[in-house]
C-alpha atoms as a PDB file:
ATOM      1  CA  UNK A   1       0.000   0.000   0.000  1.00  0.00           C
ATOM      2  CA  UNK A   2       1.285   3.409  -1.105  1.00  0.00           C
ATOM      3  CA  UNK A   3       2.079   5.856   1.514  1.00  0.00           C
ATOM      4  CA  UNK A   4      -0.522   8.927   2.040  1.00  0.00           C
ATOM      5  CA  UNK A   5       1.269  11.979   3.270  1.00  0.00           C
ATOM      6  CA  UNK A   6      -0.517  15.378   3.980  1.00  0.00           C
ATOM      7  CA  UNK A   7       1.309  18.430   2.563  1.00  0.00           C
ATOM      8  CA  UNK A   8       2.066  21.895   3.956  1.00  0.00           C
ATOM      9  CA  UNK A   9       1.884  25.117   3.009  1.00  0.00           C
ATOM     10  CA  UNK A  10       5.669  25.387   3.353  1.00  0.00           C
ATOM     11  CA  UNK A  11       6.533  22.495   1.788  1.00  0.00           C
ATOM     12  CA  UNK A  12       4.534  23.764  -0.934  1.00  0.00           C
ATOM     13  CA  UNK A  13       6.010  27.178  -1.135  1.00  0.00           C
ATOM     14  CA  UNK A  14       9.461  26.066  -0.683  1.00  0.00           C
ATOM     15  CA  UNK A  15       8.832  23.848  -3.498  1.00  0.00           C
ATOM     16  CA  UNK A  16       7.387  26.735  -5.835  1.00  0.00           C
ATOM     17  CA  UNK A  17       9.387  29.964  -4.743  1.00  0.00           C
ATOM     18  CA  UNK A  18      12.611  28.245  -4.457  1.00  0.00           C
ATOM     19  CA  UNK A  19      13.913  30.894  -2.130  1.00  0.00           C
ATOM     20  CA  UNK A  20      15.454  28.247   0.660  1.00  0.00           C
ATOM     21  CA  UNK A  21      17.383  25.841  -1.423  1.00  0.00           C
ATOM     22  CA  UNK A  22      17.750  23.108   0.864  1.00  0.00           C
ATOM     23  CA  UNK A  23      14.465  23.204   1.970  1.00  0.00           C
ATOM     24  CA  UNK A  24      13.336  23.191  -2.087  1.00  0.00           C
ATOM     25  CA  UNK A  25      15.617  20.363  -2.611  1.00  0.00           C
ATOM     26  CA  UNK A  26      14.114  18.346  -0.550  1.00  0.00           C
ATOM     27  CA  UNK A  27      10.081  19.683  -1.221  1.00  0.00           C
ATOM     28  CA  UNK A  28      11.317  18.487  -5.004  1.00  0.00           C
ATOM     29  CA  UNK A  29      11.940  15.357  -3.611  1.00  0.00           C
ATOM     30  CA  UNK A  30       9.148  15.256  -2.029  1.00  0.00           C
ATOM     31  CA  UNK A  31       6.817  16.140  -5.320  1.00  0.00           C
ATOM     32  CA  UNK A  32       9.458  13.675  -7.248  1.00  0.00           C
ATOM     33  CA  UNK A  33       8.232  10.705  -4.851  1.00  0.00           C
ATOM     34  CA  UNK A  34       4.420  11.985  -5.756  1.00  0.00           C
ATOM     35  CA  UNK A  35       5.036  12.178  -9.352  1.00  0.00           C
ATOM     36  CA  UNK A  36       7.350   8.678  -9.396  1.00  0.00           C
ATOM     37  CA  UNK A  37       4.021   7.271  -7.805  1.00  0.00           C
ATOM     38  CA  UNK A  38       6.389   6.093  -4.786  1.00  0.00           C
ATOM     39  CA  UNK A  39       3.569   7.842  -2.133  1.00  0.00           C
ATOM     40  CA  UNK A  40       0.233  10.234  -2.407  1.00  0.00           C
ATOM     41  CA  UNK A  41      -0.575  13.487  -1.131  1.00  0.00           C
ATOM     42  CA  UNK A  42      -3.365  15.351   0.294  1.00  0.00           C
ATOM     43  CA  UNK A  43      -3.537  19.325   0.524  1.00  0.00           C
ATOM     44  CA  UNK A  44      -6.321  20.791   2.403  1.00  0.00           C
ATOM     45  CA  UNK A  45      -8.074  24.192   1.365  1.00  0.00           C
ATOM     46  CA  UNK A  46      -6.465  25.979   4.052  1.00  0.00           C
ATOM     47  CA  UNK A  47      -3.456  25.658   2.844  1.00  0.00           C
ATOM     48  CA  UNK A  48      -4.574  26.507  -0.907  1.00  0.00           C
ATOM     49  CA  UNK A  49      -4.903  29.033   1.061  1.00  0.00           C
ATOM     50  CA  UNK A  50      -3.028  30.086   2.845  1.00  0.00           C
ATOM     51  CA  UNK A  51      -0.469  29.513  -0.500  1.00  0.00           C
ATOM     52  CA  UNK A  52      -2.560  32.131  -2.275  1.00  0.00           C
ATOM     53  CA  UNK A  53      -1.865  34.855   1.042  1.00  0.00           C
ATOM     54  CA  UNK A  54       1.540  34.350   1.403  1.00  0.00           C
ATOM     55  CA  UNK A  55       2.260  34.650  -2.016  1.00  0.00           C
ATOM     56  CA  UNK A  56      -0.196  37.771  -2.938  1.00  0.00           C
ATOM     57  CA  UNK A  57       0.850  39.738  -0.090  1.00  0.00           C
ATOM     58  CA  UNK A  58       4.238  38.894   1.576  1.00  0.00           C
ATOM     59  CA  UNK A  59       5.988  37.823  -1.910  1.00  0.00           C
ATOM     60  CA  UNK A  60       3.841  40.645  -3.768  1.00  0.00           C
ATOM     61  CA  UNK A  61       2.714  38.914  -6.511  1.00  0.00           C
ATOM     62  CA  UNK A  62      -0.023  38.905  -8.710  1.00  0.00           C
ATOM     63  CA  UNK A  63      -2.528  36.228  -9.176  1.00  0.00           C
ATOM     64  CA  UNK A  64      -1.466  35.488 -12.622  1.00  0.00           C
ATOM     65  CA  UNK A  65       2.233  34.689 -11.548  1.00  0.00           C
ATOM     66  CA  UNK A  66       1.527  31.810  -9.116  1.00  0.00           C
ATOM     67  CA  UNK A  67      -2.426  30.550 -10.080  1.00  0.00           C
ATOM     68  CA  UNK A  68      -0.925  28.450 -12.982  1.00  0.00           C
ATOM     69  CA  UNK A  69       1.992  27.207 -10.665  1.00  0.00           C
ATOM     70  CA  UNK A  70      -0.520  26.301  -7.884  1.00  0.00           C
ATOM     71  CA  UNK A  71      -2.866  24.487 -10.411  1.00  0.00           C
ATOM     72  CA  UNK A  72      -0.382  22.440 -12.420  1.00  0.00           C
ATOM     73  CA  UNK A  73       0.638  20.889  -8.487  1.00  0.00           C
ATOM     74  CA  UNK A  74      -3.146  19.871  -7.994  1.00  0.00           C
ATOM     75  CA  UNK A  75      -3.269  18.490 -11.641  1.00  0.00           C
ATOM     76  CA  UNK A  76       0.092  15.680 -10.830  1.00  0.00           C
ATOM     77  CA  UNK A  77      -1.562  12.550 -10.332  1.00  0.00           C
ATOM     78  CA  UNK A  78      -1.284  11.069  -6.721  1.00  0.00           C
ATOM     79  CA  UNK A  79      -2.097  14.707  -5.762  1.00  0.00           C
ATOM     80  CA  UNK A  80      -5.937  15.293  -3.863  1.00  0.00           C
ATOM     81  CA  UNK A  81      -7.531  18.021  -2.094  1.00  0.00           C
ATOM     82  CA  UNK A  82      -9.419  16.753   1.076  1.00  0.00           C
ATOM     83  CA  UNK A  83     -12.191  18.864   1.286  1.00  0.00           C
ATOM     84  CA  UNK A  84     -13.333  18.560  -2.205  1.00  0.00           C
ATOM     85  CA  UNK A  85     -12.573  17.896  -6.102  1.00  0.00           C
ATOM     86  CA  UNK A  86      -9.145  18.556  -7.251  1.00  0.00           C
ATOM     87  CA  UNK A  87     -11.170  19.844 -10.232  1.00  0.00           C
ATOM     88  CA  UNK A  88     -13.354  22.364  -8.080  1.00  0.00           C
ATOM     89  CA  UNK A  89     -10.143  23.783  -6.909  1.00  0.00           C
ATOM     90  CA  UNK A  90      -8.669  24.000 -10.328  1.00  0.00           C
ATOM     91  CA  UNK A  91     -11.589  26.145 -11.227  1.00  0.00           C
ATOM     92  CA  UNK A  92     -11.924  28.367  -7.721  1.00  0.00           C
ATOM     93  CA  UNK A  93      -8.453  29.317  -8.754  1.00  0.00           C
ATOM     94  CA  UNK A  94      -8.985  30.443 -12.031  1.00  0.00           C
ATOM     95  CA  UNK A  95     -11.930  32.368 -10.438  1.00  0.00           C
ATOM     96  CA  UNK A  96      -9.598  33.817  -7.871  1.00  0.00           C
ATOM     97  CA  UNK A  97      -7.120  34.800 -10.639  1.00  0.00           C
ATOM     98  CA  UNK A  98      -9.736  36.516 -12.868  1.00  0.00           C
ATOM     99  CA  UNK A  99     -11.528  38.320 -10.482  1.00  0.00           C
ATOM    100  CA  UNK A 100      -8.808  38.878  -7.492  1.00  0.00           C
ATOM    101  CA  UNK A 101     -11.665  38.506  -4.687  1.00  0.00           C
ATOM    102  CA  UNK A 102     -10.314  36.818  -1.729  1.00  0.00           C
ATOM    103  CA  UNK A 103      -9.842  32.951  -1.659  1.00  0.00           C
ATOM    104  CA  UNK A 104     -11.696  32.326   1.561  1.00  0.00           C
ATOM    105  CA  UNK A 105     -15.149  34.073  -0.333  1.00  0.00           C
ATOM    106  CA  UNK A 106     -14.609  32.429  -3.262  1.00  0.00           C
ATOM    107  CA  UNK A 107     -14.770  28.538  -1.459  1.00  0.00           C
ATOM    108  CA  UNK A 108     -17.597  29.875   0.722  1.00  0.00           C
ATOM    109  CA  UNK A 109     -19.164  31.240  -2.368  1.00  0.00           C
ATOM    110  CA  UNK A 110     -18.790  27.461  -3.457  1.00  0.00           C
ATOM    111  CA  UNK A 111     -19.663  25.285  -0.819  1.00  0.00           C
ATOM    112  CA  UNK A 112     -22.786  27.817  -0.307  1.00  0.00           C
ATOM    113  CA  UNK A 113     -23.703  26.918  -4.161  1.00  0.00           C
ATOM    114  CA  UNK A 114     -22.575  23.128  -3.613  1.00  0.00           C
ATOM    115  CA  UNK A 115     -24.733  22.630  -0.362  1.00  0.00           C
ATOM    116  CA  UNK A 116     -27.672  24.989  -1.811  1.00  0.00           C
ATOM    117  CA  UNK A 117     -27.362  27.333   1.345  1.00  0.00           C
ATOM    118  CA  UNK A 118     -27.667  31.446   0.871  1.00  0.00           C
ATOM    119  CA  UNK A 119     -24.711  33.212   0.807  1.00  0.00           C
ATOM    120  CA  UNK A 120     -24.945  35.781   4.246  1.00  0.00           C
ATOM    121  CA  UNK A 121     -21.659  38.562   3.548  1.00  0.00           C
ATOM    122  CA  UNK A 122     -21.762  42.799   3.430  1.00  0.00           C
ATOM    123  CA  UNK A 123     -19.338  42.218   1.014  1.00  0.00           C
ATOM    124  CA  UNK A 124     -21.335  43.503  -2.044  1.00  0.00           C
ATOM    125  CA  UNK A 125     -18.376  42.897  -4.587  1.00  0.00           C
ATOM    126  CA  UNK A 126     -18.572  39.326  -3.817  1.00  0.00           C
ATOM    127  CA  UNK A 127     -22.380  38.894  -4.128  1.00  0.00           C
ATOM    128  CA  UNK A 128     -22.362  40.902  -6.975  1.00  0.00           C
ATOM    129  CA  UNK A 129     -20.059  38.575  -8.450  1.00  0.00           C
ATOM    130  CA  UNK A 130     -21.538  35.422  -7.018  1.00  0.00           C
ATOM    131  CA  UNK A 131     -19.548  33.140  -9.057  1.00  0.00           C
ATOM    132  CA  UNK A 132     -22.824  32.560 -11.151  1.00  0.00           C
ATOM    133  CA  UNK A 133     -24.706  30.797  -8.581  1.00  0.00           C
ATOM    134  CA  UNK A 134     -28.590  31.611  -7.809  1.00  0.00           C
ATOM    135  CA  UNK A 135     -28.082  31.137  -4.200  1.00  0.00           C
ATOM    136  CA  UNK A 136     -25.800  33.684  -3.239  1.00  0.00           C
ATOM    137  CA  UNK A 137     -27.082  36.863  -1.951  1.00  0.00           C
ATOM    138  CA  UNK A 138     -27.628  38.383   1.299  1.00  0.00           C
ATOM    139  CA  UNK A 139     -30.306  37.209   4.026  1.00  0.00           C
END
């Protein structure tokens, strides 16, 4: 039976930023195992992110430099989310990276679509944008 490890956020940044080499060297390793189908790997939403913080505001970068990055990780086979759909992810990112609103809105946006439950936020951007789903709104 294959090994199931659960990955975090700094493995994952170390392995994408590169700015601590021997801490990269050994995330690669890490992803090499994954991709070599020697173990799996889980990543939860929080760290998705927490990935998508760290990098928009301590690194300063935009969306469009790390979504790509972030979504070719979650499409290496052996990788899963735990929460949901590696897929659903895939496409909460792209949502994230064409509209900038803030990751944690954009999953409860999601799971409030998902589950069929109303969307409750002042944030009027955010229900405006409602991620096309007919339940969002405020109540």
């Amino acid at each position: 039976m294959i090994e199931t490890i659960i990955l975090d956020t700094n493995v994952i940044l170390r392995f994408l930023i590169e700015d601590i080499p021997d801490q990269h060297l050994l995330a690669k390793k890490i992803i090499n195992s994954i991709v070599e189908r020697k173990i799996k790997a889980k990543i939860s939403v929080l760290v998705i992110g927490e990935l998508v913080w760290i990098l928009g505001k301590y690194y300063q970068l935009r969306p469009d430099d790390f979504v790509s990055s972030i979504i070719n990780l979650l499409l290496i086979d052996g990788i899963s989310i735990l929460e949901i759909k590696n897929q659903d992810v895939v496409t909460l990112l792209k949502i994230f990276e064409q509209t900038n609103l803030d990751w944690t809105d954009i999953y409860l946006a999601f799971i409030a679509n998902a589950r069929g439950y109303k969307l409750s936020s002042f944030d009027k951007r955010l229900v405006s944008h409602a991620l096309g789903h007919k339940n969002s709104g405020y109540n």
